[in-house]
PDB file of N, CA and C in Angstrom:
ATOM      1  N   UNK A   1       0.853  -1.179   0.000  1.00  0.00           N
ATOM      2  CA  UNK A   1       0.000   0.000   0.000  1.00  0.00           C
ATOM      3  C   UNK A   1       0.896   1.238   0.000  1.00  0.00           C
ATOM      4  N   UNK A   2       0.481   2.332  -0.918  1.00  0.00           N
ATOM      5  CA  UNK A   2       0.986   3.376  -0.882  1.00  0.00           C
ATOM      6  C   UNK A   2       0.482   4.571  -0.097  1.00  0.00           C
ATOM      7  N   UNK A   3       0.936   5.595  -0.376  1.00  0.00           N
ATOM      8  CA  UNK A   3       0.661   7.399   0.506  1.00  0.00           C
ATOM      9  C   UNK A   3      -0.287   7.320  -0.266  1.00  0.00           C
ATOM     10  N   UNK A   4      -0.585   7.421  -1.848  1.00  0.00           N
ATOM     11  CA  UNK A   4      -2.071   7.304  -2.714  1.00  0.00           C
ATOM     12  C   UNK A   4      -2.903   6.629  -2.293  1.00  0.00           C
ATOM     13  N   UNK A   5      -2.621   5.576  -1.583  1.00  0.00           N
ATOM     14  CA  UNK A   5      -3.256   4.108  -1.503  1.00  0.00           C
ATOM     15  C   UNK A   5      -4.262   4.453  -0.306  1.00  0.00           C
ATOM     16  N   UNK A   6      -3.280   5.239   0.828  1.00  0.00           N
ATOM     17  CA  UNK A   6      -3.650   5.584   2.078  1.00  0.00           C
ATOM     18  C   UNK A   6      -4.853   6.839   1.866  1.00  0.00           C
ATOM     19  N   UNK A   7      -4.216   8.113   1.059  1.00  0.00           N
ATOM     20  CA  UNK A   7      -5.201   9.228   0.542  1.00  0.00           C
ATOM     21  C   UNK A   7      -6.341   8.300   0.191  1.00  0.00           C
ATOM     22  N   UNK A   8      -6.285   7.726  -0.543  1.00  0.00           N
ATOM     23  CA  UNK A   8      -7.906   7.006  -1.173  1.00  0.00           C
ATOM     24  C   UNK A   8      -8.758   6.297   0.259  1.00  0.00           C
ATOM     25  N   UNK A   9      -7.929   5.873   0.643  1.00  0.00           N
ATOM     26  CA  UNK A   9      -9.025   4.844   1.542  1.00  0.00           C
ATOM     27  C   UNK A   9      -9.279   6.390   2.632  1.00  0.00           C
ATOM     28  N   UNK A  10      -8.875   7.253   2.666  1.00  0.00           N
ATOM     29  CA  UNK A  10      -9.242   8.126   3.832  1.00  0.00           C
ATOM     30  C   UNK A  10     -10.836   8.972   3.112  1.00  0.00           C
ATOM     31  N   UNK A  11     -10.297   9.345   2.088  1.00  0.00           N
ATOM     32  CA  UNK A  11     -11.078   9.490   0.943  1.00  0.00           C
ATOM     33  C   UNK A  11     -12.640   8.985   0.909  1.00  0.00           C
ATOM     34  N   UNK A  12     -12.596   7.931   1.076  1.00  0.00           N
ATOM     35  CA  UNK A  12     -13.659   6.785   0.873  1.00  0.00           C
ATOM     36  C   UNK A  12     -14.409   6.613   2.151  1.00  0.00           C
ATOM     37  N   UNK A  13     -13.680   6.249   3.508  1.00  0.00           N
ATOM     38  CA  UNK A  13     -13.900   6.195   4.612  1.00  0.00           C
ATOM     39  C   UNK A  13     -15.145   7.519   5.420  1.00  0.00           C
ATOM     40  N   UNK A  14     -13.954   8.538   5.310  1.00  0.00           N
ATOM     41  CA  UNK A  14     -14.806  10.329   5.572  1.00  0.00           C
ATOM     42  C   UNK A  14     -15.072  11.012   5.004  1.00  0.00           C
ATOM     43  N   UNK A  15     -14.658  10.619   4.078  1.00  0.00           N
ATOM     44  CA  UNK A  15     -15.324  11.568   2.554  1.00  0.00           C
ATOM     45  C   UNK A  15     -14.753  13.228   2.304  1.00  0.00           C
ATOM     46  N   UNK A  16     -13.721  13.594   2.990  1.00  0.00           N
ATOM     47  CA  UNK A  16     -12.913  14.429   2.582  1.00  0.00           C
ATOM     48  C   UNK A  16     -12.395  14.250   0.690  1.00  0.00           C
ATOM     49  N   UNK A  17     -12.381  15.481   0.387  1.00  0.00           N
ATOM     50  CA  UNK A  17     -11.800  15.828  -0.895  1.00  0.00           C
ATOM     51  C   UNK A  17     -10.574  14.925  -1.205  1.00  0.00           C
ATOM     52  N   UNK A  18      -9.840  14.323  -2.328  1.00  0.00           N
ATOM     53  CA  UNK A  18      -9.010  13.682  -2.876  1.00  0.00           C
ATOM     54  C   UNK A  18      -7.800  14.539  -2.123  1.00  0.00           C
ATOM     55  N   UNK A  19      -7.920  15.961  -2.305  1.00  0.00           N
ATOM     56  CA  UNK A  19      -6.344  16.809  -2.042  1.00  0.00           C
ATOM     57  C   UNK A  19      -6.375  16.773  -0.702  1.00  0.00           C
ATOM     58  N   UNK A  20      -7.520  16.994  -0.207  1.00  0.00           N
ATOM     59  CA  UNK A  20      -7.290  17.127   1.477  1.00  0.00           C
ATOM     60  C   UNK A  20      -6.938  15.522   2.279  1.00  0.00           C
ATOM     61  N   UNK A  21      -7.420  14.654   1.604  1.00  0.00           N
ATOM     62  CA  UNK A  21      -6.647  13.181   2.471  1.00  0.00           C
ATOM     63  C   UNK A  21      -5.808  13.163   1.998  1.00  0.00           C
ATOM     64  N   UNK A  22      -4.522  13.450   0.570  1.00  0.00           N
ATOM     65  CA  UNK A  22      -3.871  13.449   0.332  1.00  0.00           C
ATOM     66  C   UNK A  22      -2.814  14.148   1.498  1.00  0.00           C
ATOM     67  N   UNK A  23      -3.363  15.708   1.333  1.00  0.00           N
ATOM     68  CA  UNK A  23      -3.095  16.324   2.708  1.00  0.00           C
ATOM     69  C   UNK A  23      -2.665  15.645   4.134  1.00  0.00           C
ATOM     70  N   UNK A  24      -3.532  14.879   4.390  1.00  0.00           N
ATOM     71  CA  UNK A  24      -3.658  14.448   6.242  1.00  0.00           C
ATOM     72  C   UNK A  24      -2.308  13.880   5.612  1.00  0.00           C
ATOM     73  N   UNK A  25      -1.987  12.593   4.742  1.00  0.00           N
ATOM     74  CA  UNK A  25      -1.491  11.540   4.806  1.00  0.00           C
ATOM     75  C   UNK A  25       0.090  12.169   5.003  1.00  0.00           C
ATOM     76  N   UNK A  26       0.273  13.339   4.408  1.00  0.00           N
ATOM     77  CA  UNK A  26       1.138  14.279   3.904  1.00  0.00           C
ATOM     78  C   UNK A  26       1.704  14.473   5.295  1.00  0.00           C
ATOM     79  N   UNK A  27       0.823  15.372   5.907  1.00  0.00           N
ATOM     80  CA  UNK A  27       1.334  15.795   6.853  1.00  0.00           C
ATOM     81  C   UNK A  27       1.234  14.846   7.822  1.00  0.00           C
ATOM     82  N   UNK A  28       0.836  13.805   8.276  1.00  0.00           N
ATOM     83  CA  UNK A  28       0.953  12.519   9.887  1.00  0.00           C
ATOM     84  C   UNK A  28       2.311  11.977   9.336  1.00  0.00           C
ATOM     85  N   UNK A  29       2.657  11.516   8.472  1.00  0.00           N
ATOM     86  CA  UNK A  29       4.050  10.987   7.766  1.00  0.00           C
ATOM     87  C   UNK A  29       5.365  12.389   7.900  1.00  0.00           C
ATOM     88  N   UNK A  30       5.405  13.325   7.778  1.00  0.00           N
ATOM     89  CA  UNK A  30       6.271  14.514   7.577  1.00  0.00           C
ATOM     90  C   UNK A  30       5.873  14.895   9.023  1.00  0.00           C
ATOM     91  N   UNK A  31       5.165  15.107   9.784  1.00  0.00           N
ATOM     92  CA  UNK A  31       4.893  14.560  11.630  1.00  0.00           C
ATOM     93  C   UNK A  31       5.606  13.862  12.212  1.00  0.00           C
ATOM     94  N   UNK A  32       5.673  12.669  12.100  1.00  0.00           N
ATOM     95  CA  UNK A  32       6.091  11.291  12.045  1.00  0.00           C
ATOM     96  C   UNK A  32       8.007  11.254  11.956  1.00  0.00           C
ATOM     97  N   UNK A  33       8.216  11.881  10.826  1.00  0.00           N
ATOM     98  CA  UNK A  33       9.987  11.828  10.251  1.00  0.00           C
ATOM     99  C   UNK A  33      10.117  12.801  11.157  1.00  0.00           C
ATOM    100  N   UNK A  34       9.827  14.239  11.733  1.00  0.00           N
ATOM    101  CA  UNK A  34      10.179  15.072  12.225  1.00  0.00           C
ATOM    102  C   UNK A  34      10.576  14.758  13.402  1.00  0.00           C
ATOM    103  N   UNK A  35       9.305  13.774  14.139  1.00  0.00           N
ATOM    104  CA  UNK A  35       9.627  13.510  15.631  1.00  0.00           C
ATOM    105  C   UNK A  35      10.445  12.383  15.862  1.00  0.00           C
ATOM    106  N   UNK A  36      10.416  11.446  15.024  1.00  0.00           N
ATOM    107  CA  UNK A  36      11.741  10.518  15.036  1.00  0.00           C
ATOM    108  C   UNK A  36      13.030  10.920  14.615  1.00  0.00           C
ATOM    109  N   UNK A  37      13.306  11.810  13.530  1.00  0.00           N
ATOM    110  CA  UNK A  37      14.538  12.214  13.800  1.00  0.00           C
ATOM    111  C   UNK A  37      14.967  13.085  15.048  1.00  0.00           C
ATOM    112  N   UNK A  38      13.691  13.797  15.556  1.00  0.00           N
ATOM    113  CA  UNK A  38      14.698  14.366  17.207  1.00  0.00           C
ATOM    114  C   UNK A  38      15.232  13.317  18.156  1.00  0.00           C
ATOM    115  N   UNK A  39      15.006  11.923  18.155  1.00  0.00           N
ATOM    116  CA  UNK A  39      15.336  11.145  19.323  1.00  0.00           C
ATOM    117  C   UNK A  39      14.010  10.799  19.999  1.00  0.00           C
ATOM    118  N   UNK A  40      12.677  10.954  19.470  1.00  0.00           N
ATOM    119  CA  UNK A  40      11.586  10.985  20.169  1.00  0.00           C
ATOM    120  C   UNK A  40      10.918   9.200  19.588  1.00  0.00           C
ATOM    121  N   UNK A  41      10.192   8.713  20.667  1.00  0.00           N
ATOM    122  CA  UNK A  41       9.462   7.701  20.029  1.00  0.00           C
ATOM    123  C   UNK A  41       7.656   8.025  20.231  1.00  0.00           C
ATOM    124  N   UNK A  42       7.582   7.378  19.117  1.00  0.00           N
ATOM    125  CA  UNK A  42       6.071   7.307  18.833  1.00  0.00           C
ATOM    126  C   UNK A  42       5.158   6.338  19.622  1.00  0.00           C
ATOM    127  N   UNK A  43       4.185   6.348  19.870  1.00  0.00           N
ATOM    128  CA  UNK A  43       3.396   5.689  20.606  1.00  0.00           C
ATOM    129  C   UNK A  43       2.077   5.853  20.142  1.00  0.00           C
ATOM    130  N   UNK A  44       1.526   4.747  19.348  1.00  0.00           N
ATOM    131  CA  UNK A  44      -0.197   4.724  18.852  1.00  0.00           C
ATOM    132  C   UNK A  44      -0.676   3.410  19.539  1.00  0.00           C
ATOM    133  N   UNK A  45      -1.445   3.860  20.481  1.00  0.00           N
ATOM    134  CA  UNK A  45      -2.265   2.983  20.796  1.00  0.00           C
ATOM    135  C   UNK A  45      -3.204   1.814  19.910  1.00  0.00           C
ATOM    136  N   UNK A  46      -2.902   0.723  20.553  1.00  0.00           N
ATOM    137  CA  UNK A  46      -3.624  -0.430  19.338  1.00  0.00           C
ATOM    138  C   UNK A  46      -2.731  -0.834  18.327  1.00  0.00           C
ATOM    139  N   UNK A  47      -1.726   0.010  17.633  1.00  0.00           N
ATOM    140  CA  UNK A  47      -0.929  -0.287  16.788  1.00  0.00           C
ATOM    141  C   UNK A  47       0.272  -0.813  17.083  1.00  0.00           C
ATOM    142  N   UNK A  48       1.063   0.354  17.966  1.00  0.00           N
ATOM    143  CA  UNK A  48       2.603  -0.072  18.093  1.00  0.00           C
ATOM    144  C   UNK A  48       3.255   0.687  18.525  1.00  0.00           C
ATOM    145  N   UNK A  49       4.643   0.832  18.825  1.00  0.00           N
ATOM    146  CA  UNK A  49       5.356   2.195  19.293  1.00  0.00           C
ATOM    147  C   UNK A  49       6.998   1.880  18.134  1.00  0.00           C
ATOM    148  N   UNK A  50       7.262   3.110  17.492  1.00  0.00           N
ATOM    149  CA  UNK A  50       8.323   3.321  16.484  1.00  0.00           C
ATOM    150  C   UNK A  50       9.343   3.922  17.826  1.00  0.00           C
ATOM    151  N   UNK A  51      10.228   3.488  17.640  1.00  0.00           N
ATOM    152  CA  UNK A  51      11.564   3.736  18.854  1.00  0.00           C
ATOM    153  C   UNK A  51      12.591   4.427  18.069  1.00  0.00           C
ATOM    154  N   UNK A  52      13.510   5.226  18.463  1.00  0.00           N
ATOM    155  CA  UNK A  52      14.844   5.461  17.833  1.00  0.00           C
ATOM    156  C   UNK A  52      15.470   5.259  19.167  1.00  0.00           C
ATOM    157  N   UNK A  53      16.706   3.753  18.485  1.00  0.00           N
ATOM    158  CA  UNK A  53      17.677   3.216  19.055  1.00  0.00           C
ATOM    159  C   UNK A  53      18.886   3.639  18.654  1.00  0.00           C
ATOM    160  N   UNK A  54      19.705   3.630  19.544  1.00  0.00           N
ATOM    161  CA  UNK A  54      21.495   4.350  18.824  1.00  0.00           C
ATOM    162  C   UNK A  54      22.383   2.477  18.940  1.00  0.00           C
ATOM    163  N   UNK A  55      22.801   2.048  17.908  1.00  0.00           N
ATOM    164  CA  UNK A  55      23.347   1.349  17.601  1.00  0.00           C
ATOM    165  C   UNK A  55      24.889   1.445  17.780  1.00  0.00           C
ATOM    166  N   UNK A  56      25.526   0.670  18.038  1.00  0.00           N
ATOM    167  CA  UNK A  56      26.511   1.100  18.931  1.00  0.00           C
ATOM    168  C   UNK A  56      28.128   0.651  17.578  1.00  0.00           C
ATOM    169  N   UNK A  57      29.179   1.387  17.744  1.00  0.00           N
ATOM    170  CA  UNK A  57      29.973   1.033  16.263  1.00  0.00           C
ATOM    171  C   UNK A  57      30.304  -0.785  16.475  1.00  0.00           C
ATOM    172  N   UNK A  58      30.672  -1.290  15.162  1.00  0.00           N
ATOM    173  CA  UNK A  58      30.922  -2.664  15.317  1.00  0.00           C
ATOM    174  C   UNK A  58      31.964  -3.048  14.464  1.00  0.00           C
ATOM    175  N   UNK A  59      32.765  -3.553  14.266  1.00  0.00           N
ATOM    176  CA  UNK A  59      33.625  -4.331  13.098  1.00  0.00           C
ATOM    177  C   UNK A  59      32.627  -5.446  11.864  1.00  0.00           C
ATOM    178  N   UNK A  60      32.738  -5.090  10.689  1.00  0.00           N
ATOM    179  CA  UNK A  60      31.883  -5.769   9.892  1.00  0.00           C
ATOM    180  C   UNK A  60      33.167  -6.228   8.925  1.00  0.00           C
ATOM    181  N   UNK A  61      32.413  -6.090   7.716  1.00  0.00           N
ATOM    182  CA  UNK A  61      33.557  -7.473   7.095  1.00  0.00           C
ATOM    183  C   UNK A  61      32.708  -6.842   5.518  1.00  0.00           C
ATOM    184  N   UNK A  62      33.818  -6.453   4.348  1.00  0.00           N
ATOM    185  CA  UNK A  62      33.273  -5.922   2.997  1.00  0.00           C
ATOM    186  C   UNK A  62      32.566  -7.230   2.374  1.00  0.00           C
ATOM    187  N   UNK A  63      31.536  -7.680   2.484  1.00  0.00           N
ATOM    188  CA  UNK A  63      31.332  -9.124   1.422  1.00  0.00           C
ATOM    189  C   UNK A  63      31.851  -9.277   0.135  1.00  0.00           C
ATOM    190  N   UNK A  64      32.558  -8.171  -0.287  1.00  0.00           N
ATOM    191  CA  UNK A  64      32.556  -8.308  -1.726  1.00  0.00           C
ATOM    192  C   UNK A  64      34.276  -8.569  -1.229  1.00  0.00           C
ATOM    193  N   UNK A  65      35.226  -8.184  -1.053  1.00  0.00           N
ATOM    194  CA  UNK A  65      36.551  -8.560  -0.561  1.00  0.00           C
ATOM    195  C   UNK A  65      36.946  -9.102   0.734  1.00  0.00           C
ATOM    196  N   UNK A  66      35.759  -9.152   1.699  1.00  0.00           N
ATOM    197  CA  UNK A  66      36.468  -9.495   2.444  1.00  0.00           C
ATOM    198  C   UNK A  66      37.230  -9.221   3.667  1.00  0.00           C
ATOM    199  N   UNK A  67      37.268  -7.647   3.686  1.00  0.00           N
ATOM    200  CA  UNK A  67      38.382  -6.554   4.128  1.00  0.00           C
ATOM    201  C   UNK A  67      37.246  -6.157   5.737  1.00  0.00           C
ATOM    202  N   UNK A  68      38.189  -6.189   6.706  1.00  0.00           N
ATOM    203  CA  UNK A  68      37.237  -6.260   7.695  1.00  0.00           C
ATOM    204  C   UNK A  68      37.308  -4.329   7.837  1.00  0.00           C
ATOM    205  N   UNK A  69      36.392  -3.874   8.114  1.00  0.00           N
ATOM    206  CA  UNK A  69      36.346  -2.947   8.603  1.00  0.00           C
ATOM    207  C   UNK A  69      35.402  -2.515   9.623  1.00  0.00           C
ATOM    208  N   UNK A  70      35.424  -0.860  10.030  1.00  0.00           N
ATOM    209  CA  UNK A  70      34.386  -0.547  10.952  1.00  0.00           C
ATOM    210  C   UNK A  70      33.432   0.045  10.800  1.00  0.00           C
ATOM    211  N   UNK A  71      31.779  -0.215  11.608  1.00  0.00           N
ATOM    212  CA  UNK A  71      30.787   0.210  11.020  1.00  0.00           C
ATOM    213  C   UNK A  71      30.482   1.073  12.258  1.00  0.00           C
ATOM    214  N   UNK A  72      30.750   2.405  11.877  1.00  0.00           N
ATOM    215  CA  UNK A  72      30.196   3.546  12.816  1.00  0.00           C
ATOM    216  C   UNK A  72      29.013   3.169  14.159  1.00  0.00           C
ATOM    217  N   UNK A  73      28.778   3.972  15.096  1.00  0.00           N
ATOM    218  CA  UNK A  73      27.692   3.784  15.493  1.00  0.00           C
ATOM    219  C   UNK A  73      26.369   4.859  14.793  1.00  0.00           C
ATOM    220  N   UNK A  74      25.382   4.577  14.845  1.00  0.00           N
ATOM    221  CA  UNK A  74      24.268   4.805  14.170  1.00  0.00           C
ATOM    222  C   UNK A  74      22.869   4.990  14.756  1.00  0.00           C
ATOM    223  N   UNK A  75      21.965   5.554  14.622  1.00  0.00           N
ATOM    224  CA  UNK A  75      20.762   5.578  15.434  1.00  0.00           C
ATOM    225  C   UNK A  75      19.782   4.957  14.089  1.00  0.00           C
ATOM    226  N   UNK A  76      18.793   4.284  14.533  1.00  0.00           N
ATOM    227  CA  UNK A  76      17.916   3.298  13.866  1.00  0.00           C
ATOM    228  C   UNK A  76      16.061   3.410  14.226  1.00  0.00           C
ATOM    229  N   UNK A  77      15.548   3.627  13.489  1.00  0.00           N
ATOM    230  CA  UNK A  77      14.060   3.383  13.647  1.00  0.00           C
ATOM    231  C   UNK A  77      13.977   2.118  13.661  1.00  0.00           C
ATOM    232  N   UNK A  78      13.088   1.402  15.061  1.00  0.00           N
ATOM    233  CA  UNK A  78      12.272   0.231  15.263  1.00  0.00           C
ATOM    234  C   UNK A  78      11.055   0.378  15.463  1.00  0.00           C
ATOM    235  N   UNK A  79      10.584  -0.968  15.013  1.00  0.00           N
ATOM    236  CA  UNK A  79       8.807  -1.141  15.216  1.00  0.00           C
ATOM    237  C   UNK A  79       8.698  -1.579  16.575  1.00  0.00           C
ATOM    238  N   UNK A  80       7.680  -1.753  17.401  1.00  0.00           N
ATOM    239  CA  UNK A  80       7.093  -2.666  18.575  1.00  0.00           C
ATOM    240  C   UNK A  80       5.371  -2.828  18.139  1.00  0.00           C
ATOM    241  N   UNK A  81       5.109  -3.568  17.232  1.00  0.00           N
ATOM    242  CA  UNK A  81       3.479  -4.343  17.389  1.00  0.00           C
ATOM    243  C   UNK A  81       2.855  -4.294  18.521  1.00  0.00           C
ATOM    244  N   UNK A  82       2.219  -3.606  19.038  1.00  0.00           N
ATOM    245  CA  UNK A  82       1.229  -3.536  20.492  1.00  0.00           C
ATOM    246  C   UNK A  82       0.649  -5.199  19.997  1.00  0.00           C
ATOM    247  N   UNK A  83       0.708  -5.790  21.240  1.00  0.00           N
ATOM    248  CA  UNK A  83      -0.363  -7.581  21.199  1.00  0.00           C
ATOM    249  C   UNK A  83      -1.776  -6.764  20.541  1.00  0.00           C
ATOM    250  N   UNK A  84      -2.460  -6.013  20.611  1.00  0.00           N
ATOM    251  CA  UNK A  84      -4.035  -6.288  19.666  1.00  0.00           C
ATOM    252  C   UNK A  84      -3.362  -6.230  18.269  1.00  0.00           C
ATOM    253  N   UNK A  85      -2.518  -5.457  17.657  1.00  0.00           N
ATOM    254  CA  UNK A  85      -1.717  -5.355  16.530  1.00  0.00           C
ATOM    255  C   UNK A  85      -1.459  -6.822  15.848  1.00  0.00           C
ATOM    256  N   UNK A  86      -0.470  -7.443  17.065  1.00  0.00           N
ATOM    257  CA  UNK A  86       0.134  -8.544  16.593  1.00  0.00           C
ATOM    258  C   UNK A  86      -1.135  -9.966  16.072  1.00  0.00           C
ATOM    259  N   UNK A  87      -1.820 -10.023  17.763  1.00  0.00           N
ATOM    260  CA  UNK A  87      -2.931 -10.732  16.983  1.00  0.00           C
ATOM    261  C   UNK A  87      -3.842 -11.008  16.136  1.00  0.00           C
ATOM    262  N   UNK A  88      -4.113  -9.473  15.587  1.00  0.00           N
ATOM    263  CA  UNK A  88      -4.801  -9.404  14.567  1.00  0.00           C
ATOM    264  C   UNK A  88      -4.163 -10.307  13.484  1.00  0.00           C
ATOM    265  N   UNK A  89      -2.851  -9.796  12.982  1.00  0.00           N
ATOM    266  CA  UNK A  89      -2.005 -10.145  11.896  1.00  0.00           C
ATOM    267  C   UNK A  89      -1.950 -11.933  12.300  1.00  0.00           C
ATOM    268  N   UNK A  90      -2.219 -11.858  12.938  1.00  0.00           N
ATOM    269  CA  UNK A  90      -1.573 -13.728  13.196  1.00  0.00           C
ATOM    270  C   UNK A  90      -2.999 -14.430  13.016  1.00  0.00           C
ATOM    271  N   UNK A  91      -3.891 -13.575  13.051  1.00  0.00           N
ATOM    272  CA  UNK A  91      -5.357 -14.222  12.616  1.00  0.00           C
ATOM    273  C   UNK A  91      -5.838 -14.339  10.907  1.00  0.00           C
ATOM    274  N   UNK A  92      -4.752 -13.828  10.310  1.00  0.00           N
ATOM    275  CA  UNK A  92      -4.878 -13.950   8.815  1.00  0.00           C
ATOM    276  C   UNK A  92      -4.169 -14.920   8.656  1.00  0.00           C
TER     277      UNK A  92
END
């Protein structure tokens, strides 16, 4: 499913204009990147909570030669499935 994909079904659902769910989808996503790149995590009830973790540096290895080198440390977006989330999905 796409940001179009998402505009339409909002579309359909409340019956807002094509540009204006386009809109919401626009702005909860550009919401969303803003507050995860400060270090902040998200929390939606029923759904899940998006975390930013700092990954710590490591020694990795080039697959293509071979050549071991080092992989910085890094900060990372994670998911957490809230259980009504998860069960749902495990009921399909």
């Amino acid at each position: 499913m796409t940001k179009a994909d998402l505009a339409d079904k909002i579309y359909e659902e409340v019956g807002l204009s094509k540009k204006e769910a386009a809109g919401i989808v626009e702005l909860l996503f550009n919401s969303m990147k803003n507050i995860l790149s400060e270090g902040e995590s998200i929390k939606i009830t029923g759904f899940g909570t998006f975390l930013v973790r700092k990954k710590g540096s490591r020694r990795g290895r080039n697959p293509k030669t071979g050549e071991e080198i080092q992989i910085e440390q890094r900060r990372v977006v994670t998911f957490k499935p809230s259980l009504q989330f998860k069960s749902l999905v495990e009921k399909v």
